[in-house]
PDB file of N, CA and C in Angstrom:
ATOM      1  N   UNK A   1     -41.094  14.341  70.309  1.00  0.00           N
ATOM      2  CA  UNK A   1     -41.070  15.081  71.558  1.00  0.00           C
ATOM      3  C   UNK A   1     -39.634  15.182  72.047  1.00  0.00           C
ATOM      4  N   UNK A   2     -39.154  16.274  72.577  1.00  0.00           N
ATOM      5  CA  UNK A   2     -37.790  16.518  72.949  1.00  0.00           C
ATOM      6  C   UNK A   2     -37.828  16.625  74.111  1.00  0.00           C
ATOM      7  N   UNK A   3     -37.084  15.899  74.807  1.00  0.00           N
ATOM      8  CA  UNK A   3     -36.890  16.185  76.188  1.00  0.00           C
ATOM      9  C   UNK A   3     -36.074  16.738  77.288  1.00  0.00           C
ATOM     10  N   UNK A   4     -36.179  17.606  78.092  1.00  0.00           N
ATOM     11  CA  UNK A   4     -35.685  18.355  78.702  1.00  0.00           C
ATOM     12  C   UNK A   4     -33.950  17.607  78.903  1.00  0.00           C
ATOM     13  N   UNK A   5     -32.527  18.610  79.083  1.00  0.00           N
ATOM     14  CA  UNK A   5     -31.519  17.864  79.285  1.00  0.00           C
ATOM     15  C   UNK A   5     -31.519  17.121  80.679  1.00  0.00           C
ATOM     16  N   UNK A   6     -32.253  17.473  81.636  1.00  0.00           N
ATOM     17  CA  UNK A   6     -32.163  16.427  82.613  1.00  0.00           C
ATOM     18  C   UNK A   6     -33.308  15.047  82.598  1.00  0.00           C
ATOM     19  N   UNK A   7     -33.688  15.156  81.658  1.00  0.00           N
ATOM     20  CA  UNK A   7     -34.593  13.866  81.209  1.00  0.00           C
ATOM     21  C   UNK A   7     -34.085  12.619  79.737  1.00  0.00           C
ATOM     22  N   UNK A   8     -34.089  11.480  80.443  1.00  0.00           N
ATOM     23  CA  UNK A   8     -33.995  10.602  78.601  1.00  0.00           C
ATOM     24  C   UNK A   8     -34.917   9.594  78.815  1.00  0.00           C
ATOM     25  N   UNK A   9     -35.053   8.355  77.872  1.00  0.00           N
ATOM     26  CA  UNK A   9     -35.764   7.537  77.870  1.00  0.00           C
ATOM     27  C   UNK A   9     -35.344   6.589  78.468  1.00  0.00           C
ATOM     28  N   UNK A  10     -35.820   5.622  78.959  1.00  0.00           N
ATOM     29  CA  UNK A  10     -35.420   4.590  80.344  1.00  0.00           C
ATOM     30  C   UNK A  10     -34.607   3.411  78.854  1.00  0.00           C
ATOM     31  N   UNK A  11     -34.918   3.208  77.768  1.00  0.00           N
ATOM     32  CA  UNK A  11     -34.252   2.724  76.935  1.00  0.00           C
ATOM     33  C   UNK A  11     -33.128   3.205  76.160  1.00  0.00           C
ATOM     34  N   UNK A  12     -32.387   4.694  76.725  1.00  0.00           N
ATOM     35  CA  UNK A  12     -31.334   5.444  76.457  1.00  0.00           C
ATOM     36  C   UNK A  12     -30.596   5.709  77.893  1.00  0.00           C
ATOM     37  N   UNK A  13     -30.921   5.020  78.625  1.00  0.00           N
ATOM     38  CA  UNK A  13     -30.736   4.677  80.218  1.00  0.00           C
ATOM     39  C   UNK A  13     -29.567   3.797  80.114  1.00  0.00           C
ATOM     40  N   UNK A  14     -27.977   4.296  80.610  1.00  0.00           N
ATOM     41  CA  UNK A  14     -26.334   3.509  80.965  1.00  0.00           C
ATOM     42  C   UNK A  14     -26.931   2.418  81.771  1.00  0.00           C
ATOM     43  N   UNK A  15     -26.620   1.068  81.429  1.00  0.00           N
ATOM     44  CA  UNK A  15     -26.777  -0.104  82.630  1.00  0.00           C
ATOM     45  C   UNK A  15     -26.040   0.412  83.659  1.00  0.00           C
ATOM     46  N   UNK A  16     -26.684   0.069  84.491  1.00  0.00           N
ATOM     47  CA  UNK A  16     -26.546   0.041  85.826  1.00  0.00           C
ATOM     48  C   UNK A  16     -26.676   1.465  86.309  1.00  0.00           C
ATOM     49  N   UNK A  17     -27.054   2.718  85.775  1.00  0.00           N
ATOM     50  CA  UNK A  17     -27.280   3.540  86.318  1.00  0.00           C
ATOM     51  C   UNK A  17     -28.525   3.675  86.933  1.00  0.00           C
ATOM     52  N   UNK A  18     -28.616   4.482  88.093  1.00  0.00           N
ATOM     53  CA  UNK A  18     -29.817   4.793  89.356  1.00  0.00           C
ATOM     54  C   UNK A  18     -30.548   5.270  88.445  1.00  0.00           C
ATOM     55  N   UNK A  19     -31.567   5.198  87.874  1.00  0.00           N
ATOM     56  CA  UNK A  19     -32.918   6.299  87.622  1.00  0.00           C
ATOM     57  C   UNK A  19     -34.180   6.732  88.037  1.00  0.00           C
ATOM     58  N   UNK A  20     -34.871   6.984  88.111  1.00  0.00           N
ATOM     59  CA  UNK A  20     -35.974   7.344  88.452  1.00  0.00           C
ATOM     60  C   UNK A  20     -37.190   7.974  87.502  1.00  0.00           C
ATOM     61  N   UNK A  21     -38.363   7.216  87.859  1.00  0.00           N
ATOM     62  CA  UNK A  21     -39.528   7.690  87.117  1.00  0.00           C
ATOM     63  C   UNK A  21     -40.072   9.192  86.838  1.00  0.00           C
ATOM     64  N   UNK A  22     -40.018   9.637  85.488  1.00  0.00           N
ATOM     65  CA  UNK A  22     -40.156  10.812  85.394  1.00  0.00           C
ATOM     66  C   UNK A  22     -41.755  11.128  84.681  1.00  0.00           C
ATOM     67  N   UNK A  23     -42.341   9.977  83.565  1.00  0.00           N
ATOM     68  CA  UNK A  23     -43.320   9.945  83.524  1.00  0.00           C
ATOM     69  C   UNK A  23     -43.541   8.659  82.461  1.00  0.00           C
ATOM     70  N   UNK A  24     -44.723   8.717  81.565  1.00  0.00           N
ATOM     71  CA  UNK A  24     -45.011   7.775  80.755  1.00  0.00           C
ATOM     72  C   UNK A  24     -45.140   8.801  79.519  1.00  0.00           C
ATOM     73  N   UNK A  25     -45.209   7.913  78.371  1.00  0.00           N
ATOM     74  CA  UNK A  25     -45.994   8.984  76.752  1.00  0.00           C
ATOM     75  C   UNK A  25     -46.120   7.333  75.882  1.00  0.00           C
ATOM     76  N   UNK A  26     -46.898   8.318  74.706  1.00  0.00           N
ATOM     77  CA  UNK A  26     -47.311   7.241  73.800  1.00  0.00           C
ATOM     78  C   UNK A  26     -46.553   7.332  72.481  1.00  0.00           C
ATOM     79  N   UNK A  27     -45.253   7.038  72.734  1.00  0.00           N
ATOM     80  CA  UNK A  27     -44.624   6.958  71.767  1.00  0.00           C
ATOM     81  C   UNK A  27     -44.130   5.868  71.040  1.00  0.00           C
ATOM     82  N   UNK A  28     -44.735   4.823  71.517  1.00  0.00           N
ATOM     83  CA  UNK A  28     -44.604   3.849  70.773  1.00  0.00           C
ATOM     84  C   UNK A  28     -46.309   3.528  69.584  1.00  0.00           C
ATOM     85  N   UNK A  29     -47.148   4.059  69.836  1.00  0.00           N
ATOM     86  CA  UNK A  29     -48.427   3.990  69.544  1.00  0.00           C
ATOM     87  C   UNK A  29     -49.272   2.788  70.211  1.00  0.00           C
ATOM     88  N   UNK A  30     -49.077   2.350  71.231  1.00  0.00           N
ATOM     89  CA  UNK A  30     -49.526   1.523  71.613  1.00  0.00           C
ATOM     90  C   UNK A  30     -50.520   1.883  72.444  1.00  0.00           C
ATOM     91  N   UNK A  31     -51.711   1.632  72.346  1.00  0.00           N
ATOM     92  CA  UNK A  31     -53.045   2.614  73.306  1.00  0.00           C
ATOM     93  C   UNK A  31     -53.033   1.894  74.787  1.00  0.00           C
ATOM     94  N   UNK A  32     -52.813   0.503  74.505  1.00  0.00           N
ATOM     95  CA  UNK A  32     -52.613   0.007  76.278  1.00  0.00           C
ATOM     96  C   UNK A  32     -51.356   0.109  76.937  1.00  0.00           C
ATOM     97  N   UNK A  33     -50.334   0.187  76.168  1.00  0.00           N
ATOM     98  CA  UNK A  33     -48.925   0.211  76.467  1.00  0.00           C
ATOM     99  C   UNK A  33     -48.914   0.692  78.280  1.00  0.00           C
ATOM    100  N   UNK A  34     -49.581   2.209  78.202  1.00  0.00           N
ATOM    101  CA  UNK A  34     -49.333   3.157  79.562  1.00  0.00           C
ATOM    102  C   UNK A  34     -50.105   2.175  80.253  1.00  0.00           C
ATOM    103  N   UNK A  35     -50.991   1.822  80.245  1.00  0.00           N
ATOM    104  CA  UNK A  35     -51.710   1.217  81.582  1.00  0.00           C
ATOM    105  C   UNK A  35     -50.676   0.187  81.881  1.00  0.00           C
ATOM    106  N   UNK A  36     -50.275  -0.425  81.246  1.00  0.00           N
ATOM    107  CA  UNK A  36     -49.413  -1.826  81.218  1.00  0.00           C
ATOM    108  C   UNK A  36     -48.400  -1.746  82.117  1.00  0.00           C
ATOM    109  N   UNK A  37     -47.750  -0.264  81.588  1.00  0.00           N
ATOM    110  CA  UNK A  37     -46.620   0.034  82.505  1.00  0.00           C
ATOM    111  C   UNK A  37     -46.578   0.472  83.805  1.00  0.00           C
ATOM    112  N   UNK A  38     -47.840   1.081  83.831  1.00  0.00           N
ATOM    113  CA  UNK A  38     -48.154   1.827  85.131  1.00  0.00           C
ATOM    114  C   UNK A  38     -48.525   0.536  85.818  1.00  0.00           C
ATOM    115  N   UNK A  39     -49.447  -0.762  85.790  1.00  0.00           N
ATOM    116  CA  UNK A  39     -49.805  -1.773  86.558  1.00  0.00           C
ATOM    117  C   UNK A  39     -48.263  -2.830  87.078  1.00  0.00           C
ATOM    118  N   UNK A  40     -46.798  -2.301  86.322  1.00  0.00           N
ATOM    119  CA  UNK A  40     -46.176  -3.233  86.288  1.00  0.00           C
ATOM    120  C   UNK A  40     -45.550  -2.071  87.687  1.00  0.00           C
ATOM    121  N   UNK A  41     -45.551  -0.917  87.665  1.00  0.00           N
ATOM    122  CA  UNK A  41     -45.170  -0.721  88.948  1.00  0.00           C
ATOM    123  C   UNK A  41     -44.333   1.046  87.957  1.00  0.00           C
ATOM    124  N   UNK A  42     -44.541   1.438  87.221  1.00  0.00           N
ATOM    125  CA  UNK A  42     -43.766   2.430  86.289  1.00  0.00           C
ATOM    126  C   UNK A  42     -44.573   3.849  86.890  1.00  0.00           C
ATOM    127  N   UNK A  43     -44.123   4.373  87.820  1.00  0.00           N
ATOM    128  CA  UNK A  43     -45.311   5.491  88.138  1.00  0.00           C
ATOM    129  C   UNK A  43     -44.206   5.985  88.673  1.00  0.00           C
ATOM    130  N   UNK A  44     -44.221   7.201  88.510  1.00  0.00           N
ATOM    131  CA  UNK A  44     -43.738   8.712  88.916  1.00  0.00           C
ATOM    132  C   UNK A  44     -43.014   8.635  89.940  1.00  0.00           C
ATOM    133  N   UNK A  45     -41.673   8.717  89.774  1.00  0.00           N
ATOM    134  CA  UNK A  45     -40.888   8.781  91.738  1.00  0.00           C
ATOM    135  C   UNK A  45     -40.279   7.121  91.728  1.00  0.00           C
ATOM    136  N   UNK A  46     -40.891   6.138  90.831  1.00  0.00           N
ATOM    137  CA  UNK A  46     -40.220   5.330  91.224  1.00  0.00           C
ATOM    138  C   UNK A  46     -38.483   4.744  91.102  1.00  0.00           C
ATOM    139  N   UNK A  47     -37.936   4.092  92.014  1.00  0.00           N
ATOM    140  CA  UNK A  47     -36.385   4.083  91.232  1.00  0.00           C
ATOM    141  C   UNK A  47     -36.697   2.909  90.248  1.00  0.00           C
ATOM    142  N   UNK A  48     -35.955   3.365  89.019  1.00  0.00           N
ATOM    143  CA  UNK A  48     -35.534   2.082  88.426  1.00  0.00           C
ATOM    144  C   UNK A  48     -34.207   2.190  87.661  1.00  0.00           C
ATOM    145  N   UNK A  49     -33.914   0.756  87.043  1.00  0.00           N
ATOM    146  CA  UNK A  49     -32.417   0.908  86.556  1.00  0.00           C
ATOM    147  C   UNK A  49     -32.262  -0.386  85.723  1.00  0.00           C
ATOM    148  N   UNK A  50     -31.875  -0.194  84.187  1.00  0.00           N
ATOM    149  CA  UNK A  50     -31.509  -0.983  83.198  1.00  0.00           C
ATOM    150  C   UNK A  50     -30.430  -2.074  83.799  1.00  0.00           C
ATOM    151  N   UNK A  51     -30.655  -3.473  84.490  1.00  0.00           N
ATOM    152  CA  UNK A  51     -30.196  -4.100  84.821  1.00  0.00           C
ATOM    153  C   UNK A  51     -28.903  -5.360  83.261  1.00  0.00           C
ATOM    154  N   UNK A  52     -29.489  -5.385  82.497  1.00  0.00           N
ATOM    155  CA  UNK A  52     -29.028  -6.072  81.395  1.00  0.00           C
ATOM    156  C   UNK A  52     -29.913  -5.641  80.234  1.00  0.00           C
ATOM    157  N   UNK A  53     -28.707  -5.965  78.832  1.00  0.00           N
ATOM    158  CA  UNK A  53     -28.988  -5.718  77.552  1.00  0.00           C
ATOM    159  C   UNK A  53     -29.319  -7.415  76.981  1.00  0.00           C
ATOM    160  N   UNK A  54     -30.399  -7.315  76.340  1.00  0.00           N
ATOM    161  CA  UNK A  54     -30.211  -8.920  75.391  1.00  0.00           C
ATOM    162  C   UNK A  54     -29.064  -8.786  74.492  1.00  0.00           C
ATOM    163  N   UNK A  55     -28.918  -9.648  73.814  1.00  0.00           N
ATOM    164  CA  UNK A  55     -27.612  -9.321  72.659  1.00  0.00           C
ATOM    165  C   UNK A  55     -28.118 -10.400  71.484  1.00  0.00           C
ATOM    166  N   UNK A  56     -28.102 -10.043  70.093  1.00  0.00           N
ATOM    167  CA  UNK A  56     -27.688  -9.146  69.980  1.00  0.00           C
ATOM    168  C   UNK A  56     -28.667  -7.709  69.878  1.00  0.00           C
ATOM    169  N   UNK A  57     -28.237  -6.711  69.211  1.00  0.00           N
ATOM    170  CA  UNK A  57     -29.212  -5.551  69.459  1.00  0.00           C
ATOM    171  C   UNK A  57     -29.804  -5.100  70.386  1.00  0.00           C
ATOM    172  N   UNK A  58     -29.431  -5.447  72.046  1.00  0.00           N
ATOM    173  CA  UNK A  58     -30.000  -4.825  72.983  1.00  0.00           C
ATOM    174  C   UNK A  58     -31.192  -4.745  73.617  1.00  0.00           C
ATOM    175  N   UNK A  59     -31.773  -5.710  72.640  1.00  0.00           N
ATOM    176  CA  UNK A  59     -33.343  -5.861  73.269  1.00  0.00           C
ATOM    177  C   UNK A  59     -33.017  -7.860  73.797  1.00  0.00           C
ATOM    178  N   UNK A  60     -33.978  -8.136  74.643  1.00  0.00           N
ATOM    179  CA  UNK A  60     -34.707  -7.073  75.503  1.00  0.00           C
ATOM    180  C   UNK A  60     -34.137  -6.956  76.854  1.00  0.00           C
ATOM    181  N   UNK A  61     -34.933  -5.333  77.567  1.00  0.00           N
ATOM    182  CA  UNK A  61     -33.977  -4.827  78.450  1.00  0.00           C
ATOM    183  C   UNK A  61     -34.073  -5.343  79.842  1.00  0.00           C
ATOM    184  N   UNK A  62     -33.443  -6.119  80.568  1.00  0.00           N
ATOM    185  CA  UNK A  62     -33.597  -6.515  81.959  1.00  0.00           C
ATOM    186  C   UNK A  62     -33.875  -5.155  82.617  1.00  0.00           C
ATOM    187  N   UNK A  63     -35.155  -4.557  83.427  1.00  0.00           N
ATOM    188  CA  UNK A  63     -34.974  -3.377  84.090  1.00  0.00           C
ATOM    189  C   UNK A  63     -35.629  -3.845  85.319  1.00  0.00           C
ATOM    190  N   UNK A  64     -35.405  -3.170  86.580  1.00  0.00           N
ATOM    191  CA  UNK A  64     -35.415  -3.592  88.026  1.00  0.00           C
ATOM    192  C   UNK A  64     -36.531  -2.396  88.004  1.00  0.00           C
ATOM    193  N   UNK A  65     -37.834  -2.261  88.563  1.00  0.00           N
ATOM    194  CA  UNK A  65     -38.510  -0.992  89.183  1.00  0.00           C
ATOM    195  C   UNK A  65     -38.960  -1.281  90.527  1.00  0.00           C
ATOM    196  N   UNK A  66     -38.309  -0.305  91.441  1.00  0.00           N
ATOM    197  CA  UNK A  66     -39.132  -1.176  93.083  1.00  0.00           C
ATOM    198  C   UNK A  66     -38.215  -2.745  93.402  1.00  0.00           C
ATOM    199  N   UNK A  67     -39.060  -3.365  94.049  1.00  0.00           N
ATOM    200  CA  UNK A  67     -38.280  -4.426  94.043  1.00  0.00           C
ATOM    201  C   UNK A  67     -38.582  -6.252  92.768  1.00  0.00           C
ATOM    202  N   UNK A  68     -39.117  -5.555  91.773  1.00  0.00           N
ATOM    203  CA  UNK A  68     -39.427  -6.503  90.632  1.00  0.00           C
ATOM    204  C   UNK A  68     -38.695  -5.919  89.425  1.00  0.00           C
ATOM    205  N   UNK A  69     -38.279  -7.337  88.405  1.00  0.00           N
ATOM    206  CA  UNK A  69     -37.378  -7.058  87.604  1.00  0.00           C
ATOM    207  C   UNK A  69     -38.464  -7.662  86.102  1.00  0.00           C
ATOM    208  N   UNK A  70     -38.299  -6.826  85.313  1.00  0.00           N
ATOM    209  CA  UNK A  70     -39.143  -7.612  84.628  1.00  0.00           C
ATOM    210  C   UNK A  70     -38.425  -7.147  83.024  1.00  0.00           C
ATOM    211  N   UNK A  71     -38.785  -7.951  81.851  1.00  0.00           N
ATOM    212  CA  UNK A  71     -37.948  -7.753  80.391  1.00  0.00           C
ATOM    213  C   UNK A  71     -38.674  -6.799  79.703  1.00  0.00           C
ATOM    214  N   UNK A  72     -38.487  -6.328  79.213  1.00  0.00           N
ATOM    215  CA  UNK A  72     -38.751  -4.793  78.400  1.00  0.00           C
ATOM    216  C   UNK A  72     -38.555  -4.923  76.759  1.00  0.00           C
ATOM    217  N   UNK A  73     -39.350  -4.564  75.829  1.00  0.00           N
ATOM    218  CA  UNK A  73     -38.734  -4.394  74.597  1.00  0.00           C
ATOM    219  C   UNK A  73     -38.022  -3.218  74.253  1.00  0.00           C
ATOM    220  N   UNK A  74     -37.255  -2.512  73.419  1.00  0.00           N
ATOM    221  CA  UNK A  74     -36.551  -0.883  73.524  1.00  0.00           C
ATOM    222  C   UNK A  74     -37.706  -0.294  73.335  1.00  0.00           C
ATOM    223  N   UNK A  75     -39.117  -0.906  72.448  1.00  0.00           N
ATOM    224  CA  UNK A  75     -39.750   0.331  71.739  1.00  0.00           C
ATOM    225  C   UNK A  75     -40.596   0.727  72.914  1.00  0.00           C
ATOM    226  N   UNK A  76     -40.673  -0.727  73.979  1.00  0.00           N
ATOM    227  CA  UNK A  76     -41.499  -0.218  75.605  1.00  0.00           C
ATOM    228  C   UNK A  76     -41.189   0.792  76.374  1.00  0.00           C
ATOM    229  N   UNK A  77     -39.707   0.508  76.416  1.00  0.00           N
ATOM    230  CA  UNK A  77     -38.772   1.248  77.563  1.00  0.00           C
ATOM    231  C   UNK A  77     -38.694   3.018  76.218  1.00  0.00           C
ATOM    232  N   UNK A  78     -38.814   2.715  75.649  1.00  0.00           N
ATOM    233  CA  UNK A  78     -38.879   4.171  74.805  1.00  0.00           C
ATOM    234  C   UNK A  78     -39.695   5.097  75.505  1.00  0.00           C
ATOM    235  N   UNK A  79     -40.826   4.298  76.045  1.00  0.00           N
ATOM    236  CA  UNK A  79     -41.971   5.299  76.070  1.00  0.00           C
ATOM    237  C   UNK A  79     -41.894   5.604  77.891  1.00  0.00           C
ATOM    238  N   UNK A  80     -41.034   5.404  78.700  1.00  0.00           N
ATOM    239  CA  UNK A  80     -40.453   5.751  80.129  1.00  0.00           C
ATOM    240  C   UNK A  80     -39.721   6.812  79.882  1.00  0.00           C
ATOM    241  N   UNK A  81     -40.008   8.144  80.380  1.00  0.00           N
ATOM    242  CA  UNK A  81     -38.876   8.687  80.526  1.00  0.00           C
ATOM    243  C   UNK A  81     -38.187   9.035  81.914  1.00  0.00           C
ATOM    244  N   UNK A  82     -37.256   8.988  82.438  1.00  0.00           N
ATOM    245  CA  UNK A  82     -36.289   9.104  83.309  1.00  0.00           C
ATOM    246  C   UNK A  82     -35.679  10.095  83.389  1.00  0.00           C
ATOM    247  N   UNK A  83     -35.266  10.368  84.816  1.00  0.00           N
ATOM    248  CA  UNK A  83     -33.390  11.140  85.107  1.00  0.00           C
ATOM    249  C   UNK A  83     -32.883  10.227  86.046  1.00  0.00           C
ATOM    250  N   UNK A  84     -31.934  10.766  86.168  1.00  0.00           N
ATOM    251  CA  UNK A  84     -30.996  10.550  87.053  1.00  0.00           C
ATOM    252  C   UNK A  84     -31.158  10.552  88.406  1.00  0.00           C
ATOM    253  N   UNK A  85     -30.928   9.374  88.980  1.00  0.00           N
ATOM    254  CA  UNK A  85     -31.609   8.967  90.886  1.00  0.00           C
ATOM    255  C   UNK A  85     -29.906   9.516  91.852  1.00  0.00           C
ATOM    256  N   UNK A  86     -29.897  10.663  92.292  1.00  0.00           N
ATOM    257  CA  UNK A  86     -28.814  10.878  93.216  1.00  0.00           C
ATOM    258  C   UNK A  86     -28.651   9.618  94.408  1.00  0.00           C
ATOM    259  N   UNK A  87     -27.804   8.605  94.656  1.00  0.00           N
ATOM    260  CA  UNK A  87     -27.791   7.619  95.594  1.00  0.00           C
ATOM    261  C   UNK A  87     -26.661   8.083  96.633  1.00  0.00           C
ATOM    262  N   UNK A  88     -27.522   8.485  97.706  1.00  0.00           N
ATOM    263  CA  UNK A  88     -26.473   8.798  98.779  1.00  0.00           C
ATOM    264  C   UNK A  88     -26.353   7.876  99.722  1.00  0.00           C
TER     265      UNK A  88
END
């Protein structure tokens, strides 16, 4: 699936940049994955933002949604897609 240029995946998401919830998909193949994410607080409109990388290889991803921070694997955060949160 290709995604629009103002959209990427919350796991192709610059630390520390503002983002915001753009939707969910099943691209990891995981059939519960979406509910999982959606109960952790991952729903449409919300801000979130790649707080830390594990090292090595980047997993797993510290990400902040709302006011809870919780660890992410890349192939999780794959399946978030995002833009860009204007912070005025």
């Amino acid at each position: 699936m290709t995604l629009p240029d103002t959209e990427m995946r919350l796991s192709d998401a610059e630390t520390g940049a503002p983002m915001v919830v753009i939707g969910l998909d099943d691209r990891a193949g995981l059939p519960d994955l979406q509910r999982r994410l959606r109960e952790l607080g991952f729903m449409e409109g919300e801000p979130v933002c790649v707080l830390r990388r594990g090292q090595p290889g980047g997993e797993p991803l510290a990400v902040r949604i709302g006011a809870s921070t919780f660890a992410l694997r890349r192939i999780e955060a794959a399946c978030v897609r995002v833009a860009a949160r204007l912070v005025t």
